[in-house]
Each structure stands twice: as structure tokens, then as C-alpha cells.
N, C-alpha and C. Protein backbone atom coordinates (compact mmCIF):
# COMPACT_ATOMS: atom_id res chain seq x y z
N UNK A 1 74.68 -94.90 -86.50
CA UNK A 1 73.30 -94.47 -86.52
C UNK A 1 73.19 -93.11 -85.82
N UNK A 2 72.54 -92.38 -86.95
CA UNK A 2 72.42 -90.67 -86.27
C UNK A 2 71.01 -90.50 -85.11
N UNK A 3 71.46 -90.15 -84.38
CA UNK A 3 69.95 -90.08 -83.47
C UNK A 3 69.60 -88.38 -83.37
N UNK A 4 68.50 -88.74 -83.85
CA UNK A 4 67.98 -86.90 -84.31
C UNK A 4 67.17 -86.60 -83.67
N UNK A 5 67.01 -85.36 -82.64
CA UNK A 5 66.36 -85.24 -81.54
C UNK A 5 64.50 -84.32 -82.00
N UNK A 6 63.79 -85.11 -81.58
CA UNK A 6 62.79 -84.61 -81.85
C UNK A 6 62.11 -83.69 -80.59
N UNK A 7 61.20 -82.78 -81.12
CA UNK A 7 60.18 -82.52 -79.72
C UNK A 7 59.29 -83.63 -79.42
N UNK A 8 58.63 -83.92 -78.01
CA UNK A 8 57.72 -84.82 -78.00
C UNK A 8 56.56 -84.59 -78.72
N UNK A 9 55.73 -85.54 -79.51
CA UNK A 9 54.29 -85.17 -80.33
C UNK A 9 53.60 -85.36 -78.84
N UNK A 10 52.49 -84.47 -79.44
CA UNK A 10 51.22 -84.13 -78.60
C UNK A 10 50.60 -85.66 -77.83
N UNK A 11 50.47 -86.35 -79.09
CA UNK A 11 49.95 -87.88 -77.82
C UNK A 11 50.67 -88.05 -77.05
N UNK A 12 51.70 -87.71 -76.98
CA UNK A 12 52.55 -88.20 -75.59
C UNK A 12 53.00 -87.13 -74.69
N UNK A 13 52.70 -86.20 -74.92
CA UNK A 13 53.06 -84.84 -73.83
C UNK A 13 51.91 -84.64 -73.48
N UNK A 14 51.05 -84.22 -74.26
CA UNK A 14 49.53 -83.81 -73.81
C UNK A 14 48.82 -84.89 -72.40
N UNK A 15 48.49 -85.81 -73.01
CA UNK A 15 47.97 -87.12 -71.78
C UNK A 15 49.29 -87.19 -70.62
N UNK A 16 50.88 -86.98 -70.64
CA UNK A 16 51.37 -86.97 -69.42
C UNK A 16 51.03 -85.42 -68.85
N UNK A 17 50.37 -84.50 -69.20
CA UNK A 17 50.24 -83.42 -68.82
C UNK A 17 48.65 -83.60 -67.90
N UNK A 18 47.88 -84.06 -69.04
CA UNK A 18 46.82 -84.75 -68.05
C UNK A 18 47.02 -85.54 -66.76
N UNK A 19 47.26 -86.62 -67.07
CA UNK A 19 47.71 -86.76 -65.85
C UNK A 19 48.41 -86.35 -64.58
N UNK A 20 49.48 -85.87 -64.77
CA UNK A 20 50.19 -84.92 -64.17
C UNK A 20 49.08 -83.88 -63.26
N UNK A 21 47.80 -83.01 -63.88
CA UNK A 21 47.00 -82.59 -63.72
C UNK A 21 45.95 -83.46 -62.73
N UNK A 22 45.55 -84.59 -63.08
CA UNK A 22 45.04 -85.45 -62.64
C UNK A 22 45.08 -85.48 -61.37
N UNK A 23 46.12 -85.94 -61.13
CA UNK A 23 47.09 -86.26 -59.91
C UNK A 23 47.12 -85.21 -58.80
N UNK A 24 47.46 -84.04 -59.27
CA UNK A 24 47.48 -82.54 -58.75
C UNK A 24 46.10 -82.47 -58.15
N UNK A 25 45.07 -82.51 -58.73
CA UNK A 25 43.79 -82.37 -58.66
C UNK A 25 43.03 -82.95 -57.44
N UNK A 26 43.55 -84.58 -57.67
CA UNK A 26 43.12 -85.62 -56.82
C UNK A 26 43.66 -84.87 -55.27
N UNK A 27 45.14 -85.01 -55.24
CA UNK A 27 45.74 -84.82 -53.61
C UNK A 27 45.65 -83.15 -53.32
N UNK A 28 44.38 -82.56 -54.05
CA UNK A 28 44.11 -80.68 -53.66
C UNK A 28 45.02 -80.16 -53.79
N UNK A 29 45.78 -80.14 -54.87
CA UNK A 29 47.18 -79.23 -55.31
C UNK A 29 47.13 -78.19 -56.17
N UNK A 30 47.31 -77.47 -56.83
CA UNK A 30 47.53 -76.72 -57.73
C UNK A 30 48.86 -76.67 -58.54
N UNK A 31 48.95 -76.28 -59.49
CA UNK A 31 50.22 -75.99 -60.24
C UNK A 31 50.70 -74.43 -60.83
N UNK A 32 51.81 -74.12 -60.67
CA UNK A 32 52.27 -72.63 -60.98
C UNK A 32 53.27 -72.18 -60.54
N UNK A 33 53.91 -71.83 -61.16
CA UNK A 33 55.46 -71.20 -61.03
C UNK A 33 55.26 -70.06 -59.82
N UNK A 34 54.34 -69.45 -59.83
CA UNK A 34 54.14 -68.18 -58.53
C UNK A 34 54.23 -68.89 -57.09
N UNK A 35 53.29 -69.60 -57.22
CA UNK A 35 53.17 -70.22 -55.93
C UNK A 35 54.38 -70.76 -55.54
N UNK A 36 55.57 -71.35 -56.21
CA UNK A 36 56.63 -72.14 -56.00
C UNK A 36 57.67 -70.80 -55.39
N UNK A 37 57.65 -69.83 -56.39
CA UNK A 37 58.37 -68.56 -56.04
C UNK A 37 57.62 -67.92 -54.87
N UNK A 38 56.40 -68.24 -54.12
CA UNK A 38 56.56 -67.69 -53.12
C UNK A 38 56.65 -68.50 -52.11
N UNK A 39 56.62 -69.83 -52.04
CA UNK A 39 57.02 -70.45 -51.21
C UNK A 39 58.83 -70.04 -51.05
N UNK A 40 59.29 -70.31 -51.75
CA UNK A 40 61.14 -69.63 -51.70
C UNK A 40 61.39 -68.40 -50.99
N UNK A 41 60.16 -67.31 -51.55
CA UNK A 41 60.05 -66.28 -50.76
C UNK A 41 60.10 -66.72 -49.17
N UNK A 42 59.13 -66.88 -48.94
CA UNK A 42 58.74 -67.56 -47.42
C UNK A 42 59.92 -67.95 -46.51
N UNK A 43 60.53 -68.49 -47.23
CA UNK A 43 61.40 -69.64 -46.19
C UNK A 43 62.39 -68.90 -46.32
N UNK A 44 62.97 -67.90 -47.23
CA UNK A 44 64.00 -66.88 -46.69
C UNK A 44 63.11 -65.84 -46.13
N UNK A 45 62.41 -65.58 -45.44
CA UNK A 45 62.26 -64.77 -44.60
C UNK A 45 61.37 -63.59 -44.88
N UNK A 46 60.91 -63.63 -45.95
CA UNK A 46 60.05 -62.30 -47.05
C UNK A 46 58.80 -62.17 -45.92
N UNK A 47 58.07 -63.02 -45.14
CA UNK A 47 57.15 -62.68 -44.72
C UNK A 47 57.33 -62.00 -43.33
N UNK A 48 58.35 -61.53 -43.13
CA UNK A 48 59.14 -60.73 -42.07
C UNK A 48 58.32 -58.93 -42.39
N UNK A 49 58.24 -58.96 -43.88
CA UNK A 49 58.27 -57.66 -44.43
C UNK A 49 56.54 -57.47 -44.71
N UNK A 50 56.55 -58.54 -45.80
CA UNK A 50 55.42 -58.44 -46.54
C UNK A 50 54.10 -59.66 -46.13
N UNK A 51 53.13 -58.52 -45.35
CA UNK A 51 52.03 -60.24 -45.59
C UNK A 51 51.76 -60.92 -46.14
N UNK A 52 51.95 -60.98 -47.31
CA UNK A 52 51.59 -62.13 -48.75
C UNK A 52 52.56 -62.80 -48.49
N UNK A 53 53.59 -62.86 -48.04
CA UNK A 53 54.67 -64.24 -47.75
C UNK A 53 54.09 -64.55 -46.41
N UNK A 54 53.37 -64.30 -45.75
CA UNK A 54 53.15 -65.05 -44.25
C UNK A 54 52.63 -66.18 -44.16
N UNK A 55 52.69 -67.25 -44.29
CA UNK A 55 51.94 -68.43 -44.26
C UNK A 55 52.54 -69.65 -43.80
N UNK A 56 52.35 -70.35 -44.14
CA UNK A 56 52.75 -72.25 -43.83
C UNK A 56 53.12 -72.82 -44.89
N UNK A 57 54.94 -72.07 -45.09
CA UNK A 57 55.57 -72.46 -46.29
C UNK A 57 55.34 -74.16 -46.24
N UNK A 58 55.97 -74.31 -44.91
CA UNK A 58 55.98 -76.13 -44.84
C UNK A 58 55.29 -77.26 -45.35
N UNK A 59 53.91 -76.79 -45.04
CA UNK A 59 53.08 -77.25 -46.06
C UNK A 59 52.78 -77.26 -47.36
N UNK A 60 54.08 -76.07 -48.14
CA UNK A 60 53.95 -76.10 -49.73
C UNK A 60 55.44 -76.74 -50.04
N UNK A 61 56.23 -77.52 -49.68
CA UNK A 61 57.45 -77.60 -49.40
C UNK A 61 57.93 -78.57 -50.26
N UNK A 62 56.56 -79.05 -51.18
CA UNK A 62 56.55 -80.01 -52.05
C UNK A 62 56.52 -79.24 -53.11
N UNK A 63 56.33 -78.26 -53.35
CA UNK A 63 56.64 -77.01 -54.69
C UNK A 63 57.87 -76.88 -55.02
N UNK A 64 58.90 -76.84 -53.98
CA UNK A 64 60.12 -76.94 -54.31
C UNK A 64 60.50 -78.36 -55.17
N UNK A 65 59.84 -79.36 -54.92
CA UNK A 65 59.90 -80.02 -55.65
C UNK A 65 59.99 -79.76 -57.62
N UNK A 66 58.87 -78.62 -58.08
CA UNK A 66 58.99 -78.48 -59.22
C UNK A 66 60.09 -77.47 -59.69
N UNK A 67 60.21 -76.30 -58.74
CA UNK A 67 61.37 -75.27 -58.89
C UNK A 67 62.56 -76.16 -59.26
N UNK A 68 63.03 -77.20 -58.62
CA UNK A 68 64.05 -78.12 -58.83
C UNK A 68 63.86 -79.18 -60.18
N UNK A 69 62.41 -79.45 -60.59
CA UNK A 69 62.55 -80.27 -61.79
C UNK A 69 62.51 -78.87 -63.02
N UNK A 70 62.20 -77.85 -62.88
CA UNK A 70 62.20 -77.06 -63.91
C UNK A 70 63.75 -76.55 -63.98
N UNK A 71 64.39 -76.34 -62.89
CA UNK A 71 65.49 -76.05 -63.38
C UNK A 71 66.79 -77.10 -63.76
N UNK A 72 66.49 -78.22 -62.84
CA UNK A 72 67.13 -79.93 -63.74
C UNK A 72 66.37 -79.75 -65.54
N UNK A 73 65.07 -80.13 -65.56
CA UNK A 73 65.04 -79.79 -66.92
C UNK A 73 65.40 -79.29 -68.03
N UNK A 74 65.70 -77.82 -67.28
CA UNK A 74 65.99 -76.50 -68.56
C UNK A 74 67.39 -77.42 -68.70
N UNK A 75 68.37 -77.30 -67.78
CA UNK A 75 69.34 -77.92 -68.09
C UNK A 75 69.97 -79.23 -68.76
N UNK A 76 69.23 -80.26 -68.57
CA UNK A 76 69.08 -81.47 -69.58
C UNK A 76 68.51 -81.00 -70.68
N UNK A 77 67.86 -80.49 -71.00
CA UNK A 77 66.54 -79.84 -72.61
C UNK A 77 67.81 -79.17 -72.94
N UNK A 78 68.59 -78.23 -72.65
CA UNK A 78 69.73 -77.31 -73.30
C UNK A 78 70.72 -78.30 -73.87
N UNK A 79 71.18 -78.97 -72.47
CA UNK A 79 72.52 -79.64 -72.76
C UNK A 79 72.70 -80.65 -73.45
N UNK A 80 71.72 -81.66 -73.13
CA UNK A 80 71.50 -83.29 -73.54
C UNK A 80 69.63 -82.95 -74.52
N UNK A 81 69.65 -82.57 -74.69
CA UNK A 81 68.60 -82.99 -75.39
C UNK A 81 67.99 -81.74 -77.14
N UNK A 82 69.26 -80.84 -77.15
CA UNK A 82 68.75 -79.69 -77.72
C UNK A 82 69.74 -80.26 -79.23
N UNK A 83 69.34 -79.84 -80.72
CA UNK A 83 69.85 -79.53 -81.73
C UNK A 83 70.17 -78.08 -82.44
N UNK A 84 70.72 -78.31 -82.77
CA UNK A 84 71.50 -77.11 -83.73
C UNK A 84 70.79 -77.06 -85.16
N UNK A 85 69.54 -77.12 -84.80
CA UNK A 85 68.75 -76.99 -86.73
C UNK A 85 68.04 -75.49 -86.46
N UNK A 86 67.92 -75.36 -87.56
CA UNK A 86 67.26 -73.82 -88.34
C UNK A 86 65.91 -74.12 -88.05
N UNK A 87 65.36 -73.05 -87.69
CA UNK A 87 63.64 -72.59 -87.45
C UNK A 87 63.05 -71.84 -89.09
N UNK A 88 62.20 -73.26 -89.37
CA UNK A 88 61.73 -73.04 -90.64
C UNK A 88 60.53 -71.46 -90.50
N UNK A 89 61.15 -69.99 -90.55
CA UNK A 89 60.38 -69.15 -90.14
C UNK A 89 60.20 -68.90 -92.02
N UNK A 90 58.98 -68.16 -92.38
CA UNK A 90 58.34 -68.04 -93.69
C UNK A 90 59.66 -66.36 -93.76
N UNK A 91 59.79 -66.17 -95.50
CA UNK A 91 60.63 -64.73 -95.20
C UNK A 91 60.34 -63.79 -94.97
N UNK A 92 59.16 -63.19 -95.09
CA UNK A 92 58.64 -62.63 -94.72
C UNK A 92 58.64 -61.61 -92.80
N UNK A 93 58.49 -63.18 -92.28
CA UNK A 93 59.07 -62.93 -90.37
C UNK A 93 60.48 -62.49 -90.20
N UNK A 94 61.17 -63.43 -91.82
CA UNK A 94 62.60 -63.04 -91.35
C UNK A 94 63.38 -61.32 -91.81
N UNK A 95 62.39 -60.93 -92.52
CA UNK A 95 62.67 -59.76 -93.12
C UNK A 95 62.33 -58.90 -92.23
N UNK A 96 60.85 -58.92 -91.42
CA UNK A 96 60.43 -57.98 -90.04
C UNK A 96 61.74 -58.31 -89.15
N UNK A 97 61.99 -59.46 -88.99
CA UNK A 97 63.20 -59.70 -87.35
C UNK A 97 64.30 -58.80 -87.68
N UNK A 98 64.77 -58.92 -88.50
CA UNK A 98 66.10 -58.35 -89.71
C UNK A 98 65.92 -56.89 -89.71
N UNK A 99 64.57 -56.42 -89.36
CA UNK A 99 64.58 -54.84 -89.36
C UNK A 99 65.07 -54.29 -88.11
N UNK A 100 64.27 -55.43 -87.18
CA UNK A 100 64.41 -54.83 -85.43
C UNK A 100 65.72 -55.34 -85.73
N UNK A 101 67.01 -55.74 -86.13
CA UNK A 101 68.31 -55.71 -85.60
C UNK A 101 68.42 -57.07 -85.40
N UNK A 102 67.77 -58.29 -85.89
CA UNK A 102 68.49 -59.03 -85.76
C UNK A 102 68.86 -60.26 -87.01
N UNK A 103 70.15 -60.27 -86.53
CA UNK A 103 71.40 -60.76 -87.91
C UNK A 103 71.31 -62.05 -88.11
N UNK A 104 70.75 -62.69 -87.35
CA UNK A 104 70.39 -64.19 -87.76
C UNK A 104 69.42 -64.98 -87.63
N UNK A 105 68.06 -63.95 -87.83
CA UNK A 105 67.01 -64.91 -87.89
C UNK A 105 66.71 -66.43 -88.04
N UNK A 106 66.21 -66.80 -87.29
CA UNK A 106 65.83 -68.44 -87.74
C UNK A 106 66.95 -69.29 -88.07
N UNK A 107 68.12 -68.75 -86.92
CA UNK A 107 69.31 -69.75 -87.10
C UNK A 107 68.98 -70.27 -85.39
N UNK A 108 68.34 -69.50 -84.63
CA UNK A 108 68.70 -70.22 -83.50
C UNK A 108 67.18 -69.85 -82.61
N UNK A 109 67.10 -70.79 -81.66
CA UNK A 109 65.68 -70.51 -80.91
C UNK A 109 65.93 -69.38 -79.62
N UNK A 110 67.15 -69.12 -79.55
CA UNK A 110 67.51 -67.89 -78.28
C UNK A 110 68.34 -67.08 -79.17
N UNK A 111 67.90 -66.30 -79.92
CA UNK A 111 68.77 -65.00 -80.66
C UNK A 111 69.67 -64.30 -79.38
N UNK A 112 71.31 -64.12 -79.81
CA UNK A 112 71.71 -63.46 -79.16
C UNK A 112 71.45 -62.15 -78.76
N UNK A 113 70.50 -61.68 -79.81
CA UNK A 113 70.49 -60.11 -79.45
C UNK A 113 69.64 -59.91 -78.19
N UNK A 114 69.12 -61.06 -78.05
CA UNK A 114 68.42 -60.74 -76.61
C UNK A 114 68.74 -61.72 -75.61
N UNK A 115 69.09 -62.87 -75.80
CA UNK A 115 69.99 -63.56 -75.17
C UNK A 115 71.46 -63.84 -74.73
N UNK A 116 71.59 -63.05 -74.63
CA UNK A 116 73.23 -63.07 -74.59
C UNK A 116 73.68 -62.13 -73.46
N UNK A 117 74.85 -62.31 -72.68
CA UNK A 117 75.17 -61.71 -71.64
C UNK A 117 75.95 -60.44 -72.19
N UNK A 118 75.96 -60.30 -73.82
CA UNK A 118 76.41 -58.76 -74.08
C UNK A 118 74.68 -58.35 -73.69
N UNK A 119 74.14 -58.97 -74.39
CA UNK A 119 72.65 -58.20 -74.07
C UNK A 119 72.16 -57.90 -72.60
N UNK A 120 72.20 -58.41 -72.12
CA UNK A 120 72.06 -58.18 -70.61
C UNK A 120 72.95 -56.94 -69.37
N UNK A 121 73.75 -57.40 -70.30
CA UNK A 121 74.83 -55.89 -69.33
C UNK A 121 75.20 -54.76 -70.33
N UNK A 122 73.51 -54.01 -71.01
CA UNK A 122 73.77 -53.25 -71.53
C UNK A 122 72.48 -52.35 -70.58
N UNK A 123 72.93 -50.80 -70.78
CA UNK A 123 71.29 -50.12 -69.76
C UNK A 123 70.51 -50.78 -70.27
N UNK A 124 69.72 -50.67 -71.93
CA UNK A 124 68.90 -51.34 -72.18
C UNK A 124 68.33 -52.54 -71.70
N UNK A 125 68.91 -53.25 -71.85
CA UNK A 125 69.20 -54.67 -71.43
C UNK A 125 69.36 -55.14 -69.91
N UNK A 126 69.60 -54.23 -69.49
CA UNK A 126 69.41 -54.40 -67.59
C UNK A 126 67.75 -53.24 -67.23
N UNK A 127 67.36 -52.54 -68.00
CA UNK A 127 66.61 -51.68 -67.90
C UNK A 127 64.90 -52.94 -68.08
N UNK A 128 65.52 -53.77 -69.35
CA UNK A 128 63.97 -54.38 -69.64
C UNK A 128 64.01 -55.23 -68.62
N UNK A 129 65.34 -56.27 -67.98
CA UNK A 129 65.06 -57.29 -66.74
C UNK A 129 64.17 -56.40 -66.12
N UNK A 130 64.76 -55.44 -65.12
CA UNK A 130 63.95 -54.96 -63.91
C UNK A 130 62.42 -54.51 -64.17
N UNK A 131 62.50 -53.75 -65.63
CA UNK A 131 61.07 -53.50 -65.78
C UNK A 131 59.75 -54.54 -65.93
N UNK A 132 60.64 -55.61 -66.43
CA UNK A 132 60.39 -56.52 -67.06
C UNK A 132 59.59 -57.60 -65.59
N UNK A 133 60.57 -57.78 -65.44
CA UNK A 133 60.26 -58.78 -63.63
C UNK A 133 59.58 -57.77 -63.13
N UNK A 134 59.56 -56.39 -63.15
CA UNK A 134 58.53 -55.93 -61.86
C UNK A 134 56.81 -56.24 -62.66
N UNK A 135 57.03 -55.86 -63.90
CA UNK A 135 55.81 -56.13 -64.68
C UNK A 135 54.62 -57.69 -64.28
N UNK A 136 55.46 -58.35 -64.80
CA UNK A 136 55.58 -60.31 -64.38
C UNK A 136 55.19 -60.28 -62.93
N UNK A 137 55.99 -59.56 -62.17
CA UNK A 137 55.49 -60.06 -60.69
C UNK A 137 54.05 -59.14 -60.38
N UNK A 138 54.12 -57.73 -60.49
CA UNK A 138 53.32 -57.15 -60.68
C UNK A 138 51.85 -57.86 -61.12
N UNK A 139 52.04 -58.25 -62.59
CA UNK A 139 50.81 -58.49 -63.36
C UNK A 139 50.84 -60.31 -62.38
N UNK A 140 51.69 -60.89 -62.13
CA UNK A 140 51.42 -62.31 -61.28
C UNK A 140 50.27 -62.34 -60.18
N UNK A 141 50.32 -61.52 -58.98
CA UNK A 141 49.40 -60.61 -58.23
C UNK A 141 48.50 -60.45 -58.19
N UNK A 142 48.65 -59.57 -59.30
CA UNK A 142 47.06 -58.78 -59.66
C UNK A 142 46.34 -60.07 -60.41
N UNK A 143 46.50 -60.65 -61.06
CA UNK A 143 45.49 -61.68 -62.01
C UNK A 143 45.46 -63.00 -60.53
N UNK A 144 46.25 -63.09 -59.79
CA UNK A 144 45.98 -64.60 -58.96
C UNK A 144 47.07 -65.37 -59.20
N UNK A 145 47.29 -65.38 -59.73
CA UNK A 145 48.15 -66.94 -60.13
C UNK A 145 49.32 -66.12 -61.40
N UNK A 146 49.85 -67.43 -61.98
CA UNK A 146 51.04 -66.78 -63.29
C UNK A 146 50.04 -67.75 -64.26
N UNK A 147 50.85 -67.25 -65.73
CA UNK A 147 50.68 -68.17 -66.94
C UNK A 147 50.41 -69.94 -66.70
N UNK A 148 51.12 -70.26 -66.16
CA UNK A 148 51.58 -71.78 -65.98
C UNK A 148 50.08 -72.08 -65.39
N UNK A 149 49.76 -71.31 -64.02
CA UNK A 149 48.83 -71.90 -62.66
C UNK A 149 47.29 -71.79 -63.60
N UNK A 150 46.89 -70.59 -64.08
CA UNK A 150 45.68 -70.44 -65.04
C UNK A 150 45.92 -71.01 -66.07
N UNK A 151 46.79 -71.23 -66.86
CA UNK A 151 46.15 -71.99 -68.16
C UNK A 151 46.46 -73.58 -68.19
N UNK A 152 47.32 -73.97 -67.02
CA UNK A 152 47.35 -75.38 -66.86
C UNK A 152 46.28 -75.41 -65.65
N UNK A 153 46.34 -75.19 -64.29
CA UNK A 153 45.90 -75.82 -63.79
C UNK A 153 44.05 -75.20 -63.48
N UNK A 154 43.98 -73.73 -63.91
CA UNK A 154 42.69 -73.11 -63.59
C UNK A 154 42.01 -73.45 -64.81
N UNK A 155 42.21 -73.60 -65.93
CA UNK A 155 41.61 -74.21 -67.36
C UNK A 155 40.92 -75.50 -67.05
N UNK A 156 42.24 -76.43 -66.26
CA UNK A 156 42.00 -77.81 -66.54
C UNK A 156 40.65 -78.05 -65.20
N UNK A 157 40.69 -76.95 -64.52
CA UNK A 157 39.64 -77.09 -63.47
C UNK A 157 38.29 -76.26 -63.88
N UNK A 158 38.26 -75.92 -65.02
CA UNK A 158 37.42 -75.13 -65.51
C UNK A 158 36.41 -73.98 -64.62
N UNK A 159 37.62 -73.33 -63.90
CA UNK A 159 37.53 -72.49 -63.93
C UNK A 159 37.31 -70.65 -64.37
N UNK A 160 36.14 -70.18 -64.56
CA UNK A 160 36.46 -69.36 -65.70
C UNK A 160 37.29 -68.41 -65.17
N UNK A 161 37.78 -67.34 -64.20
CA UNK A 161 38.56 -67.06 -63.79
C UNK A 161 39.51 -66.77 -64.77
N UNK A 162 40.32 -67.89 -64.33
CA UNK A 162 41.68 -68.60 -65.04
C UNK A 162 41.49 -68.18 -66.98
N UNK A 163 39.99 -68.67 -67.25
CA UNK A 163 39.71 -68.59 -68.71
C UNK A 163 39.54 -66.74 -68.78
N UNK A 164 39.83 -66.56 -68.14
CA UNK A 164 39.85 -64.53 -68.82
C UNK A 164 41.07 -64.01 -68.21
N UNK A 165 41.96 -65.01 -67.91
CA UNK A 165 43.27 -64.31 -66.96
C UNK A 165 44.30 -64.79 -68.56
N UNK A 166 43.70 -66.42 -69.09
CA UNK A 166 44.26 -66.74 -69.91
C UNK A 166 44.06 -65.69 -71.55
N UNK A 167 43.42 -65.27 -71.89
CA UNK A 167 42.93 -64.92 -72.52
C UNK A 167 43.52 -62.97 -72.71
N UNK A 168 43.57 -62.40 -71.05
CA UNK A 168 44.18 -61.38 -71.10
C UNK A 168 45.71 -61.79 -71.50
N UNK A 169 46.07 -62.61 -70.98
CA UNK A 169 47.47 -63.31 -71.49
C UNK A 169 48.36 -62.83 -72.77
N UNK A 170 47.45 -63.40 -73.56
CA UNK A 170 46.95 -63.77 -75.13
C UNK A 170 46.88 -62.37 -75.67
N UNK A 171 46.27 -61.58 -74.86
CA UNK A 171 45.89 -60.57 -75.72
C UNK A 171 46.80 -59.21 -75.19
N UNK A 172 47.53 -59.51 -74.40
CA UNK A 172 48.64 -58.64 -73.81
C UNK A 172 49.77 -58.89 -74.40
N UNK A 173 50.21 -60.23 -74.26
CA UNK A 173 51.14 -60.89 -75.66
C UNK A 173 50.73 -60.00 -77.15
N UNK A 174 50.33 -59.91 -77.79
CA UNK A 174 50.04 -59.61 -78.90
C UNK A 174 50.39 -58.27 -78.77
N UNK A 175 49.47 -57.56 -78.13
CA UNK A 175 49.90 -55.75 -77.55
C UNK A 175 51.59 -56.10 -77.72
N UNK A 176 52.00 -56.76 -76.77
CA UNK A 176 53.51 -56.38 -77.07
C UNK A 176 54.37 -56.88 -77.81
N UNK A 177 54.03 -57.76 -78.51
CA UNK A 177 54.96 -58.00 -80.14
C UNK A 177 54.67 -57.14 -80.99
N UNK A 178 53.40 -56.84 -81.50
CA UNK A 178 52.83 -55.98 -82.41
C UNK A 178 53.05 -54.54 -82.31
N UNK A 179 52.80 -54.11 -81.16
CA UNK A 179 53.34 -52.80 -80.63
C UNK A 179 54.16 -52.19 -79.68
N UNK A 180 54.74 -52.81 -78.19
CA UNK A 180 55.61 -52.53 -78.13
C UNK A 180 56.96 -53.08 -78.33
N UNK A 181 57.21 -53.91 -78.63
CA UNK A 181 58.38 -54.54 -79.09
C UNK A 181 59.24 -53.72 -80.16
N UNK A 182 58.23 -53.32 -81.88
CA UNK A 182 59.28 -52.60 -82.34
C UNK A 182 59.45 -51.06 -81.85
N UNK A 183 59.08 -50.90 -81.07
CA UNK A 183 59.68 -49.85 -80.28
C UNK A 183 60.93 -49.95 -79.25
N UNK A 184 60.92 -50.55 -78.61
CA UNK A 184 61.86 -51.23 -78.08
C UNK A 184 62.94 -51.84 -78.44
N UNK A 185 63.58 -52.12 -79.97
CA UNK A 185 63.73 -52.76 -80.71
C UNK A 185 63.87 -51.88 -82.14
């Protein structure tokens, strides 16, 4: 018997996400990848330098908690839980990808041309990390929170805030597939 790995459907990811939320909510928590990265900050010593790390990591010390299930995750989701099937992309997408340079559209969900450690230790390719992460941390900052903290946990608190941080998101995404990407590319 072949066991064929599916994504989870929405009834069952969505409501453990609720909850999950729920829960967060109840014991005054928040959720977000920033906050976890600056707690890490913290406890090596960043608030030596910078006031935004000065605080009472100890008391967020349960964040490390998710830094550790996101990166157990990625690693089970890759290793134990990932297939080798084709991304039904229309031809059209695959004819645009195929222009920017890449040779195997919709064979894989991490294209080497940008995944790959030739890609990475090229200037290019070490040029977009740094620009790239200063951008991310940069734009993390300035809006409050990251992707994850506003559209999971500032949404689910209906916060509007969060609803125009999400939304610049969305619409910054787009700016850079549509326009700068094939430049870059």
C-alpha cells in the first residue's frame, strides 16, 4: 500500500490554528517570528548595543519554544513528510519562469536557481541575502511586528493595525514579483 502524502485540508489546519490562537490569546501572548528573533537577540547579549533588545528576555523564554518547533518542523515537512510531484502551474507561468532563467519550472517547489548553494555563493546571490534580510528586518520594525505576528495574531485580534500592515504586505509582494523580480532575474 502506497501512502501518498497530502497537504493538510483547511478543516483541519485552519480550527488547529484557531485554537492555537485561542490559547495564545487567553494566557496574553502573541505570536510572530520577530518577537522570537528578538528574544535570541537578547539573551546573546544584543541589548548591550541596541535598546530594542533591552528587556526581560526571561519572561519571553517560552518563544524559544516556537523557534525550536519551526525549525523541528521545516525539518520533518522536508525530510519525512515532503513528495517529489510536479506543481500543476498553467503554461503560460511556465513560459514567464522559463524567461527569467529558469529550466525547470513546476518540477519542484524550491527551484534551484534560487535555492541552491550554487545560488547563494554567487555576488548576486549573497548580494540579495544581505539586502534582502536588511529589508525584512528593516521593514519588521518599522510596521511592529513580521508577516506571521499581524496576519495571524493582529487579524485574529482584530486589530486594524495589523489589517493595513497585512495588506501593505500584499501589496509590496506584488510590487516585487511584478516589478522587481524580472529585473533581478
Amino acid at each position: 500500500m502506497e501512502y501518498i502524502l497530502q497537504p493538510w485540508p483547511w478543516y483541519v489546519s485552519g480550527p488547529l490554528i484557531a485554537l492555537v490562537m485561542f490559547l495564545l490569546l487567553y494566557f496574553g501572548r502573541t505570536f510572530g517570528m520577530s518577537s522570537n528573533l528578538r528574544t535570541l537577540c537578547a539573551i546573546g547579549g544584543a541589548g548591550k548595543k541596541v535598546e530594542f533588545f533591552k528587556f526581560d528576555w526571561k519572561s519571553q523564554r517560552w518563544n524559544l519554544v516556537v523557534v525550536l518547533g519551526a525549525i523541528l518542523g521545516g525539518f520533518i515537512a522536508h525530510f519525512l513528510l515532503s513528495n517529489t510531484t510536479n506543481i500543476d502551474l498553467s503554461q503560460n507561468t511556465i513560459q514567464d519562469l522559463e524567461a527569467l532563467g529558469f529550466e525547470n519550472a513546476g518540477k519542484s517547489l524550491l527551484p534551484p536557481e534560487l535555492f541552491s548553494w550554487d545560488a547563494v555563493f554567487t555576488i548576486k546571490g549573497f548580494l540579495i541575502l544581505i539586502i534582502g534580510g536588511f529589508l525584512v528586518g528593516f521593514g519588521t520594525r518599522y510596521a511592529g511586528g513580521c508577516t506571521s505576528g499581524h496576519a495571524i495574531t493582529g487579524l485574529s485580534s482584530l486589530q486594524l493595525p495589523s489589517l493595513i500592515a497585512v495588506v501593505g504586505f500584499f501589496i509590496g509582494g506584488l510590487i516585487m514579483i511584478h516589478f522587481i523580480y524580472p529585473i533581478l532575474f
